[in-house]
N, C-alpha and C. Protein backbone atom coordinates (compact mmCIF):
# COMPACT_ATOMS: atom_id res chain seq x y z
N UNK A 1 -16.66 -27.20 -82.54
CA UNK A 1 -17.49 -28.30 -82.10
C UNK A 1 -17.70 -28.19 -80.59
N UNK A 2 -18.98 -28.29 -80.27
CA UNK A 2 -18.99 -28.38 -78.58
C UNK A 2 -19.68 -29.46 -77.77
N UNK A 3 -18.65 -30.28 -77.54
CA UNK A 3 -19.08 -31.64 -76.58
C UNK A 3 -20.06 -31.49 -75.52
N UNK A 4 -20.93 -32.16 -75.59
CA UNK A 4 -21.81 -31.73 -74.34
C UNK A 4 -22.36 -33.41 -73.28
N UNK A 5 -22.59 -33.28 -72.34
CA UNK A 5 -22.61 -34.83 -71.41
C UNK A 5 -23.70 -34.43 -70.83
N UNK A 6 -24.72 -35.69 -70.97
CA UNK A 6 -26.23 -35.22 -70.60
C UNK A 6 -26.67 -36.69 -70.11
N UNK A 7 -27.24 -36.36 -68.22
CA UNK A 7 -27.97 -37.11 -67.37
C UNK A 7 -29.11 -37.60 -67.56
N UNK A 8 -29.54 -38.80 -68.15
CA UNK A 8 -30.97 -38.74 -67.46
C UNK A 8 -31.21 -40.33 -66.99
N UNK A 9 -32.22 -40.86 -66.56
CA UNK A 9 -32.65 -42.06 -66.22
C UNK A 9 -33.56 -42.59 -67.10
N UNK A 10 -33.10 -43.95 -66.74
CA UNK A 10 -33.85 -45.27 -67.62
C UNK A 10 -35.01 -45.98 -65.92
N UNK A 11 -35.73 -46.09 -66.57
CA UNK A 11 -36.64 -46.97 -65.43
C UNK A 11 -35.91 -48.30 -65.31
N UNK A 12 -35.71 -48.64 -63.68
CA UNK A 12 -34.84 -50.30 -63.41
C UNK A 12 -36.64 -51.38 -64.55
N UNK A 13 -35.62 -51.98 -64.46
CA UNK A 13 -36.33 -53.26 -65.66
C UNK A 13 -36.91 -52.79 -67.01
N UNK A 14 -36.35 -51.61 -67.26
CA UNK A 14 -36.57 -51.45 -68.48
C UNK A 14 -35.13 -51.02 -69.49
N UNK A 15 -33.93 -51.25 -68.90
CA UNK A 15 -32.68 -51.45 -69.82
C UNK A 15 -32.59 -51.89 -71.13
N UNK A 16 -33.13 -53.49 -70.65
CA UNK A 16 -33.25 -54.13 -72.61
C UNK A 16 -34.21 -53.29 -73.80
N UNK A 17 -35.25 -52.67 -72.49
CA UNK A 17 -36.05 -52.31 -73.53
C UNK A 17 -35.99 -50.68 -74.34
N UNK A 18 -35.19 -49.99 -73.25
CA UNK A 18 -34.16 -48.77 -73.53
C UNK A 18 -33.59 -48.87 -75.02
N UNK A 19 -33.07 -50.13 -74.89
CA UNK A 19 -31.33 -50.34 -75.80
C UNK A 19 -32.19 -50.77 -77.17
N UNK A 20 -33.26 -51.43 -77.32
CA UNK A 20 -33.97 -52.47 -78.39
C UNK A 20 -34.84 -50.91 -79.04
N UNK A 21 -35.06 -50.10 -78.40
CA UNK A 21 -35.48 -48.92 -79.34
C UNK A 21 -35.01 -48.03 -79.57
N UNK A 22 -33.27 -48.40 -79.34
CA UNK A 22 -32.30 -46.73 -79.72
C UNK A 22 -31.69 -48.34 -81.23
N UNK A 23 -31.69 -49.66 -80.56
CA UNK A 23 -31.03 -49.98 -81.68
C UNK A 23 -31.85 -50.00 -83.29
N UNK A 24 -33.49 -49.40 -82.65
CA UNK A 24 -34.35 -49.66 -83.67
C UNK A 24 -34.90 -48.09 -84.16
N UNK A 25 -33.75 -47.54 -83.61
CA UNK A 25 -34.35 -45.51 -84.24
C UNK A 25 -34.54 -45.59 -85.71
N UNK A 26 -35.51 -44.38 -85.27
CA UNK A 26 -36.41 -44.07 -86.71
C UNK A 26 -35.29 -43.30 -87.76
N UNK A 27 -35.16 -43.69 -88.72
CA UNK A 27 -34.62 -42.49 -89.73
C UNK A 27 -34.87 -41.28 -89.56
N UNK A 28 -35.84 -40.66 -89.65
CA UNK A 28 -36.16 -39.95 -89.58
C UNK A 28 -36.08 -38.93 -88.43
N UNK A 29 -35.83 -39.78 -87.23
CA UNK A 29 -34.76 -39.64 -86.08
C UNK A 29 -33.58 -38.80 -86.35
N UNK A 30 -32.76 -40.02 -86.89
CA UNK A 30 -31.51 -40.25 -87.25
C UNK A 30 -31.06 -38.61 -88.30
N UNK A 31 -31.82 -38.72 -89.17
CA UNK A 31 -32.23 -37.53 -89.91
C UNK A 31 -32.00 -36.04 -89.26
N UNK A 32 -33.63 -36.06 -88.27
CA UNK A 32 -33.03 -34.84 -87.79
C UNK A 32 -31.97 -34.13 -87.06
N UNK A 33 -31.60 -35.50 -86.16
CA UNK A 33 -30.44 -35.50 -85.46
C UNK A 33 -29.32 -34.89 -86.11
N UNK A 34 -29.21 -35.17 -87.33
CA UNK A 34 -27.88 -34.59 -88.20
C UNK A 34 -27.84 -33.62 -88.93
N UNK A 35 -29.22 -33.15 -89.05
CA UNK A 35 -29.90 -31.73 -89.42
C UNK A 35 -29.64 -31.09 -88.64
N UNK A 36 -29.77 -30.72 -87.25
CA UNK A 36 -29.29 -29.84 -85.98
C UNK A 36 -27.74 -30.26 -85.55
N UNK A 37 -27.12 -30.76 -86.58
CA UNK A 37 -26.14 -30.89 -85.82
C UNK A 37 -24.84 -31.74 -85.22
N UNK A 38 -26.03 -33.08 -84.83
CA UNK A 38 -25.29 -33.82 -83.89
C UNK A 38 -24.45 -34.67 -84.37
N UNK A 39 -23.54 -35.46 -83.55
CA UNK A 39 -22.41 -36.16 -84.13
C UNK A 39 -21.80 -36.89 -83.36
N UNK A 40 -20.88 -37.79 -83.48
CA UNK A 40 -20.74 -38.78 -82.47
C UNK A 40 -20.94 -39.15 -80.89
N UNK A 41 -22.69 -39.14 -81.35
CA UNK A 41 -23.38 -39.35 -80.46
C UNK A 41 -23.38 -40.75 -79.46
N UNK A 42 -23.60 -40.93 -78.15
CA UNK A 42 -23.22 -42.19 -77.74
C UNK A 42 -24.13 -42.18 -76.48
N UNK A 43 -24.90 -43.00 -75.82
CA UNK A 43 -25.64 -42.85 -74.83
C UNK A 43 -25.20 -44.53 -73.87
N UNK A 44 -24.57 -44.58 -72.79
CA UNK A 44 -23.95 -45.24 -71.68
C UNK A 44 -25.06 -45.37 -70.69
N UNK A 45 -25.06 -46.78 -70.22
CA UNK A 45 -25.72 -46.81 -68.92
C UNK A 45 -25.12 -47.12 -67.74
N UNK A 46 -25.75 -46.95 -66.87
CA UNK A 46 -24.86 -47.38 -65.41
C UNK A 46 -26.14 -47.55 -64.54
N UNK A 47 -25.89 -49.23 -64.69
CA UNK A 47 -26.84 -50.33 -64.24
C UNK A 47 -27.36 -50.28 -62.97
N UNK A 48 -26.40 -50.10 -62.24
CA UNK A 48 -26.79 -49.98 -60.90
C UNK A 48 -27.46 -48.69 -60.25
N UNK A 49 -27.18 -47.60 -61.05
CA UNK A 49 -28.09 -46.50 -60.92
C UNK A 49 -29.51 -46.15 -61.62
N UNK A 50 -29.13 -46.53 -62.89
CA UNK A 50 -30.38 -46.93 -63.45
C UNK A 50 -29.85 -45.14 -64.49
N UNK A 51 -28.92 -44.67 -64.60
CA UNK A 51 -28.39 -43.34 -64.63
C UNK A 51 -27.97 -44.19 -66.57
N UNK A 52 -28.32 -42.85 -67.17
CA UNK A 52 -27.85 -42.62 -68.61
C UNK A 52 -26.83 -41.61 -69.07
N UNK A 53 -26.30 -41.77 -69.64
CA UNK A 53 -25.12 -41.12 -69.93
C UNK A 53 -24.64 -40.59 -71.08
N UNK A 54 -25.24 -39.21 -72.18
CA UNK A 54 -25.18 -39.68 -72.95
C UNK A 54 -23.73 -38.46 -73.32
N UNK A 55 -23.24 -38.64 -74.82
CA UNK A 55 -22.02 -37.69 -75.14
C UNK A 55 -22.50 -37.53 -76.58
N UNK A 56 -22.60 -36.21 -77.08
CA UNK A 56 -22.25 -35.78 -78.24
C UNK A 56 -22.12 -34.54 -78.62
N UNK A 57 -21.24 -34.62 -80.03
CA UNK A 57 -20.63 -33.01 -80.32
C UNK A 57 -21.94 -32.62 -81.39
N UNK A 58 -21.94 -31.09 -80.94
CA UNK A 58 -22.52 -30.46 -81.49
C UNK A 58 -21.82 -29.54 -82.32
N UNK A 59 -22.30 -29.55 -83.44
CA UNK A 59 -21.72 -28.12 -84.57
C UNK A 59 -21.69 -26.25 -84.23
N UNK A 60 -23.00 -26.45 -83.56
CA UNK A 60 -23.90 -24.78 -83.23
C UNK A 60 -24.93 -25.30 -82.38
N UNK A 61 -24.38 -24.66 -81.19
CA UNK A 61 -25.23 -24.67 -79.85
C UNK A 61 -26.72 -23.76 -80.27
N UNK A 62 -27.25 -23.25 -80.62
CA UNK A 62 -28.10 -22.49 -81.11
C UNK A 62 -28.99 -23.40 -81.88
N UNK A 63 -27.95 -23.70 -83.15
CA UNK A 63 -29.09 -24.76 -83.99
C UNK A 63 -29.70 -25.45 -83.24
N UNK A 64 -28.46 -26.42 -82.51
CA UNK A 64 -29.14 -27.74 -81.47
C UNK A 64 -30.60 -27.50 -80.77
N UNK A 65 -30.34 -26.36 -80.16
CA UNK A 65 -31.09 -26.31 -79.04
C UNK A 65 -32.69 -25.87 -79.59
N UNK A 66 -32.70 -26.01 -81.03
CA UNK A 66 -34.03 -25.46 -82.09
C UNK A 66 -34.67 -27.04 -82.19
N UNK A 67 -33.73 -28.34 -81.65
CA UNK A 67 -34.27 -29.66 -81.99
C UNK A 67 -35.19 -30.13 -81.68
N UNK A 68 -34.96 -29.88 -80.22
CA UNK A 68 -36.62 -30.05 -79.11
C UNK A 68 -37.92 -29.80 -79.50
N UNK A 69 -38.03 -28.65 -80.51
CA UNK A 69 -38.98 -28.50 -80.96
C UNK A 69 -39.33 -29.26 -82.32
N UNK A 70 -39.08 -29.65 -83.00
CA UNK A 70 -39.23 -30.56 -83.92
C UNK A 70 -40.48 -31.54 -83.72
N UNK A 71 -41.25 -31.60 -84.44
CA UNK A 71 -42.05 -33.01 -84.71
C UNK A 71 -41.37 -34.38 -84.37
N UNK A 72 -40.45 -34.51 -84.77
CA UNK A 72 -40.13 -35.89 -84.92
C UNK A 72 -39.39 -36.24 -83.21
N UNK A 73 -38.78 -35.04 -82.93
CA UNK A 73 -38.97 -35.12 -81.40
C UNK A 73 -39.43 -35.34 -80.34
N UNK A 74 -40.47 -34.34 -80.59
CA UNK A 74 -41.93 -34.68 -80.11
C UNK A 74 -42.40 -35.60 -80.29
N UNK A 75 -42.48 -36.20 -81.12
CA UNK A 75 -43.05 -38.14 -81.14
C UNK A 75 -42.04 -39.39 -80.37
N UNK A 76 -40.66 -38.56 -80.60
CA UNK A 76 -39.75 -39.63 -80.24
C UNK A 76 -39.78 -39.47 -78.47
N UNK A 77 -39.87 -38.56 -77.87
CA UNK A 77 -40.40 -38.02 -76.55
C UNK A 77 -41.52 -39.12 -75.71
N UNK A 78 -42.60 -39.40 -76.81
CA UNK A 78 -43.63 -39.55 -76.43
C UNK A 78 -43.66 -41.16 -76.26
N UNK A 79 -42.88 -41.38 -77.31
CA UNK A 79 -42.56 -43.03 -77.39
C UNK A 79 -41.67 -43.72 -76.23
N UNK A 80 -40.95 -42.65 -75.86
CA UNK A 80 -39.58 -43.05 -74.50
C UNK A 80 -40.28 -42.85 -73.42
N UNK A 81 -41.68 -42.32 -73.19
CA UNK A 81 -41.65 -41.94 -72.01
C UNK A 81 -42.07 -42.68 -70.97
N UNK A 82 -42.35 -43.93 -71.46
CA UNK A 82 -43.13 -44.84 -70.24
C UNK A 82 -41.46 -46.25 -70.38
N UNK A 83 -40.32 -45.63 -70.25
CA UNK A 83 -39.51 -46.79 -69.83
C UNK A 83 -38.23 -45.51 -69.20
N UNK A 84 -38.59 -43.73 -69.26
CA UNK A 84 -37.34 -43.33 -68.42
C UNK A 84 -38.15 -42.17 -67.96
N UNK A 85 -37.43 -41.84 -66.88
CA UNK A 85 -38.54 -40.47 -66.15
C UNK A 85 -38.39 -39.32 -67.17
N UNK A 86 -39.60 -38.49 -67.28
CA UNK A 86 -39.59 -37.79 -67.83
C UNK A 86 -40.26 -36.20 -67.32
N UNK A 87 -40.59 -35.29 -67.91
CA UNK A 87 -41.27 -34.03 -67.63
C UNK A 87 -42.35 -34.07 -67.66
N UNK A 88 -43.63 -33.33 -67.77
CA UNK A 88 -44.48 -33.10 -68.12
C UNK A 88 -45.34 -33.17 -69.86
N UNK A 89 -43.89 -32.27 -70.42
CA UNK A 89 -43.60 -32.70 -71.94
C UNK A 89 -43.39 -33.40 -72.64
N UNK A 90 -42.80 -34.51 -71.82
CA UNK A 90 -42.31 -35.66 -72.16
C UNK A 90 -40.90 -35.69 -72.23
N UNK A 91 -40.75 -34.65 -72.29
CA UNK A 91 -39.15 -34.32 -72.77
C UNK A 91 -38.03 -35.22 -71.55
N UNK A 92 -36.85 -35.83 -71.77
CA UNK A 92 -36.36 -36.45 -70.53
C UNK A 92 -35.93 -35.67 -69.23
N UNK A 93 -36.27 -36.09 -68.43
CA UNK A 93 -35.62 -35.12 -67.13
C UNK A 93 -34.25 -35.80 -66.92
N UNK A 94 -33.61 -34.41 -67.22
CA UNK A 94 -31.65 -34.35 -67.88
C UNK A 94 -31.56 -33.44 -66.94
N UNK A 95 -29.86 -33.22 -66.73
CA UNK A 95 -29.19 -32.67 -66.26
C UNK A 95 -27.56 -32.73 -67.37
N UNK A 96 -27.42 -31.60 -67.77
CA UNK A 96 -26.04 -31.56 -68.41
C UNK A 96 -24.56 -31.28 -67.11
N UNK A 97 -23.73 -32.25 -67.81
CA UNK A 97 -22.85 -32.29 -66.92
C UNK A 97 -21.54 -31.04 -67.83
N UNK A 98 -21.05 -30.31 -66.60
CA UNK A 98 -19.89 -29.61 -67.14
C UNK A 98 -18.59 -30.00 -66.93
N UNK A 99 -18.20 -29.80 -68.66
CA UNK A 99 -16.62 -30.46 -68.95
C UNK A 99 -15.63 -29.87 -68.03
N UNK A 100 -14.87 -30.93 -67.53
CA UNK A 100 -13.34 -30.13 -66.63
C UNK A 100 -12.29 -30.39 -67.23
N UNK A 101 -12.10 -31.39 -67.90
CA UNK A 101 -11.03 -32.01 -68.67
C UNK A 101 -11.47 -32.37 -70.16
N UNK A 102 -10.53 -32.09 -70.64
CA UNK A 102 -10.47 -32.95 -71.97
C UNK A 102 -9.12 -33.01 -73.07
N UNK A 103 -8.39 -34.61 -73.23
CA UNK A 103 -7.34 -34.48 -74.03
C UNK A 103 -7.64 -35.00 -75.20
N UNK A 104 -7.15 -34.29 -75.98
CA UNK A 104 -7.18 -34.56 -77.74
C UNK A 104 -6.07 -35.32 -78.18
C-alpha cells in the first residue's frame, strides 16, 4: 500500500461550499476512485490558509496515476474548478508532500 499526502487550495469563502460537494460525490466518483485503487481517503482543511490536505492509500502507484484520465474525472475537475485554484486542465494545482515518518 502506498500512502500518499497531497496540497492543494480551496478559494477563501468557498469552504462550505468545498465540503457540501465532497459530502454530495457522485457514485460514480466514488466508483472510480476504488477502481484505481484508492482507500482511506480523507481530505483536511486549514482555514486560515485556505490549504487542503488530502491522505490516501493507494494499492498500485501505476494504476492510480491512469485516474486523471478518466471521464468521470474529467467532469469532476470541471465541476471543482471555480471554488479551488486550478491548472489549465482543470486538474487541481497540488503539490505531493513526502513521507518522513510513519508509525503503525
Amino acid at each position: 500500500m502506498v500512502r500518499k499526502c497531497i496540497v492543494m487550495k480551496v478559494f477563501s469563502g468557498f469552504h462550505a461550499e468545498y465540503k457540501r460537494r465532497h459530502d454530495e460525490i457522485w457514485p460514480e466518483m466514488v466508483d472510480m476512485l476504488h477502481q484505481y485503487g484508492a482507500k482511506n481517503y480523507s481530505i483536511f482543511l486549514d482555514a486560515k490558509t485556505n490549504s487542503l490536505i488530502a491522505y490516501l492509500e493507494v494499492e498500485d502507484e501505476a494504476l492510480w496515476s491512469k485516474s486523471d484520465a478518466t471521464q468521470i474525472c474529467q467532469k469532476w475537475w470541471a465541476y471543482m474548478k471555480d471554488v479551488m485554484e486550478t491548472n489549465e486542465d482543470n486538474s487541481p494545482v497540488s503539490f505531493e508532500l513526502k513521507e518522513l515518518f510513519h508509525l503503525n
